[in-house]
Protein backbone atom coordinates (compact mmCIF):
# COMPACT_ATOMS: atom_id res chain seq x y z
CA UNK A 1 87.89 45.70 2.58
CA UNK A 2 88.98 47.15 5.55
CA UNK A 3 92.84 47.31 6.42
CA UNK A 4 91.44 45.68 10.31
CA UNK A 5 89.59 42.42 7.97
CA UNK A 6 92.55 42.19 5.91
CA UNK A 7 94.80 41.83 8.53
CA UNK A 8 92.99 38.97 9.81
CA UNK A 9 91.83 37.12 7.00
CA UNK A 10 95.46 36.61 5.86
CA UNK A 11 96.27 36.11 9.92
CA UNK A 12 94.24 33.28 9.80
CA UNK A 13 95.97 31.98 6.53
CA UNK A 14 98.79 32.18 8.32
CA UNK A 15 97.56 30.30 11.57
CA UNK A 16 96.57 27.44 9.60
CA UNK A 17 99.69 27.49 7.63
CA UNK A 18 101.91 26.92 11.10
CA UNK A 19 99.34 24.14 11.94
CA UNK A 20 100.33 22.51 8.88
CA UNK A 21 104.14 23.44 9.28
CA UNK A 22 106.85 20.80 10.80
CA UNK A 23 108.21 21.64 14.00
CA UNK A 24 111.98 21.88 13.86
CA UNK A 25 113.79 22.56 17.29
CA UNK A 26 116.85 24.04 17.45
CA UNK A 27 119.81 21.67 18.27
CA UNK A 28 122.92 23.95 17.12
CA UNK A 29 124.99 25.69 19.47
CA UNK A 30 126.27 29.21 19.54
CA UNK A 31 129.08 31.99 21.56
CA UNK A 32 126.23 34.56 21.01
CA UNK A 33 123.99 35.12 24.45
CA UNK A 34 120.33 36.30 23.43
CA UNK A 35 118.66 38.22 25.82
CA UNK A 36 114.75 38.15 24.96
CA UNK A 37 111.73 39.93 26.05
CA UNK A 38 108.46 40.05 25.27
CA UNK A 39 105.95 42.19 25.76
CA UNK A 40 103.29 43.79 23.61
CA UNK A 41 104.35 47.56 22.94
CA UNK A 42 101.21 48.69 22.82
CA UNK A 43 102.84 51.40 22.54
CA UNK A 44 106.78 51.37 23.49
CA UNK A 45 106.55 53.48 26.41
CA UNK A 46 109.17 54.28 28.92
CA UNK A 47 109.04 51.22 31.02
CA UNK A 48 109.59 49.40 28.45
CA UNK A 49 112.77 51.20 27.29
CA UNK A 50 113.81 51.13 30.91
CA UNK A 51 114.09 46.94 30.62
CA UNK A 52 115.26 47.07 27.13
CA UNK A 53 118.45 49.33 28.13
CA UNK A 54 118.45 47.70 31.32
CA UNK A 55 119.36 44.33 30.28
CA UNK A 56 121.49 45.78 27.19
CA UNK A 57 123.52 47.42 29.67
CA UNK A 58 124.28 44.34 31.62
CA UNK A 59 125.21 42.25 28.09
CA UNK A 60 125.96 44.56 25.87
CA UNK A 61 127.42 42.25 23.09
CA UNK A 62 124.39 39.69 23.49
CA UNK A 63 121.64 39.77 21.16
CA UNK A 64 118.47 41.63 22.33
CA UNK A 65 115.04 39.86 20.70
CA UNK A 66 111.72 41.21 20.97
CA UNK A 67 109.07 38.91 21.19
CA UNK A 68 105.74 40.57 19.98
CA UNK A 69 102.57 39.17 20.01
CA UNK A 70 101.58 38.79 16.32
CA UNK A 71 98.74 37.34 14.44
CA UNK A 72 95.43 38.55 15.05
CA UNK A 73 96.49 41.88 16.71
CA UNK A 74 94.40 41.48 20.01
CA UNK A 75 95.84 41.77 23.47
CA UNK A 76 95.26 39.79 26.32
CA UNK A 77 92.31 42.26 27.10
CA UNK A 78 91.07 40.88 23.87
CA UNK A 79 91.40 44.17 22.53
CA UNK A 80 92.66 45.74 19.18
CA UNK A 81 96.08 46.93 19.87
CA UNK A 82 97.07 50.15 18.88
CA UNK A 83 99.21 49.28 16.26
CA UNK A 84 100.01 46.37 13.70
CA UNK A 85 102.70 44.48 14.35
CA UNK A 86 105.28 45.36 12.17
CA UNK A 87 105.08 48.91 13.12
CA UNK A 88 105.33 48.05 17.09
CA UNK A 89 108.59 46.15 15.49
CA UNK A 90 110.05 49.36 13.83
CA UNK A 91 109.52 51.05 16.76
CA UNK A 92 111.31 48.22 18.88
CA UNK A 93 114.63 48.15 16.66
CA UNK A 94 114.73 52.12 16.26
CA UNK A 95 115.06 52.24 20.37
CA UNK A 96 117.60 49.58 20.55
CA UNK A 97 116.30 46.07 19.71
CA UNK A 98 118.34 43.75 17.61
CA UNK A 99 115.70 41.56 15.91
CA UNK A 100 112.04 41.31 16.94
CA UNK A 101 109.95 38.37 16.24
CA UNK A 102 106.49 37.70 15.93
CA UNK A 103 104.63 36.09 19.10
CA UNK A 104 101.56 33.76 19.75
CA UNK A 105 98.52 34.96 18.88
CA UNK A 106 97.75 36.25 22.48
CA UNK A 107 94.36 37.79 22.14
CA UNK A 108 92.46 34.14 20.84
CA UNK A 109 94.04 32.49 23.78
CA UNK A 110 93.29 31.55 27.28
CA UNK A 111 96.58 33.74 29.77
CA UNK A 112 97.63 29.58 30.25
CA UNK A 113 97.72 28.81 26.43
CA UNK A 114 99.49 31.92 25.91
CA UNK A 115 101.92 31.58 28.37
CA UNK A 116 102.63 28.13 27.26
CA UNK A 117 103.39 29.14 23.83
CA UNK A 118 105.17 32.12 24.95
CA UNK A 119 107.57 29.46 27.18
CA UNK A 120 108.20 27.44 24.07
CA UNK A 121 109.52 30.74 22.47
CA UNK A 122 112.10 31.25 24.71
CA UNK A 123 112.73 27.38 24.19
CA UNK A 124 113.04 27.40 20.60
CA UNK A 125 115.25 30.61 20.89
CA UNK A 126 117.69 29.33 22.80
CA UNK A 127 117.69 32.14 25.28
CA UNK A 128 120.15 32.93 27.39
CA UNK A 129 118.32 35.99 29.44
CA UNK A 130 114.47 37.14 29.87
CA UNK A 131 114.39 40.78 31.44
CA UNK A 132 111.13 40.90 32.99
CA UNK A 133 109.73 44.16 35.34
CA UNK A 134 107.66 43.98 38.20
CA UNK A 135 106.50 46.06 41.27
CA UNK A 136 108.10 45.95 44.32
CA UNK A 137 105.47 44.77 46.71
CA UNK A 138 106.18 42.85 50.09
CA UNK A 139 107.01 39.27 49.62
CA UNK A 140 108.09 39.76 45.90
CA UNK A 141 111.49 39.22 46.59
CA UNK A 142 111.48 35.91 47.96
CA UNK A 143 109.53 35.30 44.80
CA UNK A 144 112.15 36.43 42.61
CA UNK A 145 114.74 34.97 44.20
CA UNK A 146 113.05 31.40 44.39
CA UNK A 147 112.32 31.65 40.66
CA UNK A 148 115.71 32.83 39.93
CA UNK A 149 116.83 30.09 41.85
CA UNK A 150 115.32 27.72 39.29
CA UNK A 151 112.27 26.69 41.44
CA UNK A 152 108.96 25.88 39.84
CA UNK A 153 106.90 28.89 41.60
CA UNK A 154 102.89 29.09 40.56
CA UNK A 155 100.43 31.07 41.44
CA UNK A 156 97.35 29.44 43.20
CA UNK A 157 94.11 31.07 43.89
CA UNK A 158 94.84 33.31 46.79
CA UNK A 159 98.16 31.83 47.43
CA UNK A 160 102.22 31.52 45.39
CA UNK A 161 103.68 28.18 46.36
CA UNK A 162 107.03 27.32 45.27
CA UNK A 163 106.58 23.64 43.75
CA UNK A 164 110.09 22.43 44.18
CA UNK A 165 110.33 23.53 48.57
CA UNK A 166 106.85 22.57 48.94
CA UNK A 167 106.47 25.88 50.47
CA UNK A 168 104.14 28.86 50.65
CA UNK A 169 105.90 31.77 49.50
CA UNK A 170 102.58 34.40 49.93
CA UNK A 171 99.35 34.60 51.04
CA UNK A 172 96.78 36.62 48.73
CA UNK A 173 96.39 37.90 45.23
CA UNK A 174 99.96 39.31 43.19
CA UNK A 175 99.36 42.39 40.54
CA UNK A 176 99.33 41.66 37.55
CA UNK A 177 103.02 42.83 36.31
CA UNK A 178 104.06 40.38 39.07
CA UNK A 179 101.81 37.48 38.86
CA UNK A 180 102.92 37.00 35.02
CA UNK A 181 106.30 36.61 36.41
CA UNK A 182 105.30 33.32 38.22
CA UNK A 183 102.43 32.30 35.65
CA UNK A 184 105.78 32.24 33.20
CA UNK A 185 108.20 30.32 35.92
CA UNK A 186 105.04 27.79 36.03
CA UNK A 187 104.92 27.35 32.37
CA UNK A 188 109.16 27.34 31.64
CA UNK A 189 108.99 24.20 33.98
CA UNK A 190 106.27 22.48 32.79
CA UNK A 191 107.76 22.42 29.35
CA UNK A 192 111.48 21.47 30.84
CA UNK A 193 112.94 24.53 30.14
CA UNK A 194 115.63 25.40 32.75
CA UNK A 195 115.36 29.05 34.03
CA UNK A 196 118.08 29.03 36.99
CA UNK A 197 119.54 32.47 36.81
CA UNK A 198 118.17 33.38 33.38
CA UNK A 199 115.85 35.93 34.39
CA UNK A 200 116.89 39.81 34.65
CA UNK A 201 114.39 41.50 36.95
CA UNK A 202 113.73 45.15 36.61
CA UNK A 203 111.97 47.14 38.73
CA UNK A 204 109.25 49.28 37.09
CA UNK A 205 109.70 52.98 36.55
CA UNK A 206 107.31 55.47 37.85
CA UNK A 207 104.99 58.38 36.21
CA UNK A 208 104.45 56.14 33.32
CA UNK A 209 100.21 55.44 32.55
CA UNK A 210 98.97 53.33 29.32
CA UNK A 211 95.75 54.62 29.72
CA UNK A 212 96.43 58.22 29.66
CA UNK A 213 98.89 57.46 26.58
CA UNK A 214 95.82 55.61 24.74
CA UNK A 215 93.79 58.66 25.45
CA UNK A 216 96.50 60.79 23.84
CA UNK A 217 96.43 58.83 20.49
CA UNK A 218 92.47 58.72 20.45
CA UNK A 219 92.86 62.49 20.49
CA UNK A 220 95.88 62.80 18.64
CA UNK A 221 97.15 65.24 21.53
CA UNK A 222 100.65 64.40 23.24
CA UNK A 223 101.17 66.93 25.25
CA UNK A 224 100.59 65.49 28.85
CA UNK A 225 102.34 62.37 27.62
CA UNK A 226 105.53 63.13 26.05
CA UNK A 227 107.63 62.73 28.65
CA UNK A 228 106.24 59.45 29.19
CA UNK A 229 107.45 57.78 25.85
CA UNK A 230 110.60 57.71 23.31
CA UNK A 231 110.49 60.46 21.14
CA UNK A 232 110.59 57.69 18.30
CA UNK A 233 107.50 55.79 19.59
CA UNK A 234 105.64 59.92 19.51
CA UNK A 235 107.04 60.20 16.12
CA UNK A 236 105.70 57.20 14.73
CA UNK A 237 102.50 57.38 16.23
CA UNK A 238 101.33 60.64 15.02
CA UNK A 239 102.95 59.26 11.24
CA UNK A 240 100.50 56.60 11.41
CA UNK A 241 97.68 58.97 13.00
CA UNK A 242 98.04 60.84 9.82
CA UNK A 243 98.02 57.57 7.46
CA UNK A 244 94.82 56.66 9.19
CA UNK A 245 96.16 53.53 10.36
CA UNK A 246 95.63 53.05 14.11
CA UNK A 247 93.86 50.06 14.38
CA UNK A 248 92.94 50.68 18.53
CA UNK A 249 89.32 49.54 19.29
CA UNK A 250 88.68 48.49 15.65
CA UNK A 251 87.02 45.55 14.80
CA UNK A 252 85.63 43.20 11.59
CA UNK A 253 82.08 43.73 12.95
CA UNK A 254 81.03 41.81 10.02
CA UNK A 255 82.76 38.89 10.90
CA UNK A 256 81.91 38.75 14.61
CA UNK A 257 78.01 38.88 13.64
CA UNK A 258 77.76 36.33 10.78
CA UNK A 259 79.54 33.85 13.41
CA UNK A 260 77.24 34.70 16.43
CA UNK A 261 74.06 34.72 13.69
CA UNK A 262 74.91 31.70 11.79
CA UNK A 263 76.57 29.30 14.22
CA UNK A 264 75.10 26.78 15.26
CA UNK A 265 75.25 25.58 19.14
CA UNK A 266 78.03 23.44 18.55
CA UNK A 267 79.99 25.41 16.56
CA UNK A 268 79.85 27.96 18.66
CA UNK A 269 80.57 25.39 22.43
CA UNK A 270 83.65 24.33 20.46
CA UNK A 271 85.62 27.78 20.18
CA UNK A 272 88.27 28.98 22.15
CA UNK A 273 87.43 29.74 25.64
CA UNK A 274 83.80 29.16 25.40
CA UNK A 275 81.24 26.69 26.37
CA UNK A 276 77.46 25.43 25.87
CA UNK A 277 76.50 27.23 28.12
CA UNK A 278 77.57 30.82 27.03
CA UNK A 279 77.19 29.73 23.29
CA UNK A 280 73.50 29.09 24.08
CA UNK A 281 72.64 32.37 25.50
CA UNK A 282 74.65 34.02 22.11
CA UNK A 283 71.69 32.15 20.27
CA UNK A 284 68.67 32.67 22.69
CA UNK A 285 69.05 36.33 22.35
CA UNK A 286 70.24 36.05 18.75
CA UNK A 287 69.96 37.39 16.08
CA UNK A 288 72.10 40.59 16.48
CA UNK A 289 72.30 43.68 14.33
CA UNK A 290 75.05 45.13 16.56
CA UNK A 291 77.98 44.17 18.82
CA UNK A 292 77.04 46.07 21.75
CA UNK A 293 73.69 44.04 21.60
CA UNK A 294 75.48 40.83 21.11
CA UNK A 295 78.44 41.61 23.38
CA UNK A 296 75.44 42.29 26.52
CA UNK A 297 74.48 38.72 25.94
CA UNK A 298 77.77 37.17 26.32
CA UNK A 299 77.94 35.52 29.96
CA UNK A 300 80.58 37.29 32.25
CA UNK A 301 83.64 35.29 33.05
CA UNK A 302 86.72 34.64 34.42
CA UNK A 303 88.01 37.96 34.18
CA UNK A 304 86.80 42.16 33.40
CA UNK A 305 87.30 41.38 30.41
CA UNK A 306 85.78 38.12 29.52
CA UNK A 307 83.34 39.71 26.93
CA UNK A 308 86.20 41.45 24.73
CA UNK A 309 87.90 38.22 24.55
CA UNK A 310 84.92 36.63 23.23
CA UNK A 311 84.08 38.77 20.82
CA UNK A 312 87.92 38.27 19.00
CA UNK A 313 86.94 34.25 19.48
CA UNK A 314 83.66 35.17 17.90
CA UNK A 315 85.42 37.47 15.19
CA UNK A 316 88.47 34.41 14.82
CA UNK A 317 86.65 31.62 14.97
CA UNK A 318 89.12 28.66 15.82
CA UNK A 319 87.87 25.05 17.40
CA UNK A 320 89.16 24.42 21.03
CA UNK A 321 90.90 21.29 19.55
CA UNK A 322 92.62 23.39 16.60
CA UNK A 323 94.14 25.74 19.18
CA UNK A 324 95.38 22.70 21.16
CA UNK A 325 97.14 21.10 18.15
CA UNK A 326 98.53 24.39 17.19
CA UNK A 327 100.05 24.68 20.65
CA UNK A 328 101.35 21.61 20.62
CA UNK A 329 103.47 22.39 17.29
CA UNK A 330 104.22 25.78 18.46
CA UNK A 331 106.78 27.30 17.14
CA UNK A 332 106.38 25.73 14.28
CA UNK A 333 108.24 29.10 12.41
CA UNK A 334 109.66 31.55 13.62
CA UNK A 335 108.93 34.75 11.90
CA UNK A 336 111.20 38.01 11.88
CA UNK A 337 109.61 40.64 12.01
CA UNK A 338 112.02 43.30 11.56
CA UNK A 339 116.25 43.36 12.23
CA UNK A 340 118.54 46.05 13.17
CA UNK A 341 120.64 44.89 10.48
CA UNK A 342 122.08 41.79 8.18
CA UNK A 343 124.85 40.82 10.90
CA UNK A 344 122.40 40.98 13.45
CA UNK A 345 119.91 38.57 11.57
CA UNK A 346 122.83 36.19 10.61
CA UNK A 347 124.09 36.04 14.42
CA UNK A 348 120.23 35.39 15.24
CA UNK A 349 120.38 32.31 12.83
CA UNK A 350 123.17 30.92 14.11
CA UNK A 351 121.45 31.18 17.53
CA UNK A 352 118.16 28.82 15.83
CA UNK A 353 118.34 26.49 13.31
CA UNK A 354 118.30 28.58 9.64
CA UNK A 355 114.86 26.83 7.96
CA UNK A 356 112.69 27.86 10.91
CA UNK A 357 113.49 31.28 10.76
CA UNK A 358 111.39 33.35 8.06
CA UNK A 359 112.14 36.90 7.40
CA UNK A 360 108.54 38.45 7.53
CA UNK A 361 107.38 41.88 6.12
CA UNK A 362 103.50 42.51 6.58
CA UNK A 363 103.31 45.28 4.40
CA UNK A 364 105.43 47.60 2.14
């Protein structure tokens, strides 16, 4: 079995296992301020190190926590990431974090659902702080300043509104750094969650590119990148290169073809993010021997990357209603997936209630 099918079949253990699990909210109270991010390190570049220190800096006796996104190991792209979680952790804490926990499970979800859980993170946290970067584009700072204001600010098609003025804050499309930001102040206030000067923005750094750092890795050549990344992130990367365990671009092709084969119409209508409609042109031009066959068929969608997202559904295949009820639970447990040390783990307990928190190691 491959290390990519192993990682999901017990991911999916695990998945059912926090539908099952009690949710326990935090109700304790604590001196300690926790500052926490999240993002997907895919890899810990620059930028990323840039918020991280940024927002140490500013609280430099608070508790920095990583929020990763964890089971499944597929980005928002629906893509493999680059790494499993745990080592995007190690990475994390060797640059400065203080604990990093595991995530939602963004790469099964719709941005919405994600977002949502990601909200209820912060919620169940306790946080005090959310460093977030964005681009500095005209009418951003109103934006920022609504939101850190404590207004509910969304973003419409073609159009941010600020909920609580009844206003139009901007006209047009934000990037996508920047339209997160107000896809997350939607969320917060939807689940209650008051933001009013909790958020820490950061304006991005320059000269850093993801893609040009995933073409590095593919080629295990870091030369026009290094400047671009910690030297720990370079270090640990070409230490996994060598183990053979990059897990960019790899999928259980196995899995994703016995679903789209052997579904039937319904089964495949009720997963995540699809519909009868896209689940009966998966069987019309069915049955499939290969995924670039089966991932032709697959009706375009919402976004450029509708068809990668399918194929994780396809490859993770979890009812509409199962993902609703697991939301609704969310965080059922919160799992640690790596600490700077014990002091910093017992401070982070104090911070959440001590039977939610699980101390997590994926492998070693």
């Amino acid at each position: 079995m491959s290390q990519v099918s192993d990682i999901l079949k017990r991911d999916m253990k695990l998945f059912y296992g926090d539908c099952d699990a009690e949710v326990n909210l935090s109700d304790t109270t604590s001196d300690t301020l926790l500052v926490s991010d999240f993002t997907e390190y895919n890899p810990l570049h620059n930028g990323h190190f840039h918020c991280l220190k940024t927002a140490k800096d500013m609280f430099p006796d608070s508790l920095f926590v990583a929020v990763v996104p964890g089971l499944f190991e597929r980005s928002g792209r629906g893509i493999p990431y680059i790494l499993p979680r745990e080592i995007r952790a190690e990475i994390a804490i060797s640059v400065g974090a203080d604990i990093v926990v595991e995530g939602p499970p963004m790469g099964i979800m719709g941005s919405g659902q994600y977002s949502l859980c990601l909200c209820k993170t912060f919620q169940a946290l306790n946080t005090d702080y959310i460093p977030r970067g964005y681009k500095p584009v005209e009418g951003i700072d109103e934006i920022l300043k609504r939101i850190n204001m404590g207004h509910h600010v969304a973003s419409k098609p073609y159009k941010v509104i600020d909920k609580t003025a009844k206003e139009t804050l901007l006209e047009g499309k934000l990037e996508e750094d920047n339209y997160v930001i107000t896809s997350f102040s939607n969320s917060l206030s939807k689940i209650g969650f008051d933001y009013t000067g909790k958020f820490i923005f950061v304006e991005r750094i320059e000269g850093v590119s993801g893609t040009l750092i995933r073409e590095s890795i593919q080629k295990d050549d870091f030369d026009n990148v290094m400047d671009m990344m910690p030297a720990k992130t370079i270090e640990v990367l070409k230490r996994e290169i060598a183990n053979d365990s990059i897990i960019y671009g790899i999928r259980d092709v196995e899995s994703i073809l016995n679903t789209a084969n052997n579904f039937s119409l319904d089964e495949l209508a009720s997963l995540n993010l699809l519909n009868e409609k896209i689940a009966k042109n998966i069987i019309d031009n069915g049955p499939y021997d290969d995924l670039e066959t089966l991932e032709k068929s697959i009706l375009p969608g919402f976004s450029s990357h509708f068809r990668q997202r399918v194929l994780s559904i396809l490859e993770n295949p979890i009812p509409k209603k199962v993902i609703s009820e697991y939301i609704d639970r969310y965080p059922s447990n919160i799992r640690v997936l790596a600490y700077k040390n014990k002091d910093s783990l017992e401070k982070f307990k104090e911070k959440i209630k001590p039977e939610n928190v699980l101390n997590f190691r994926l492998r070693g």
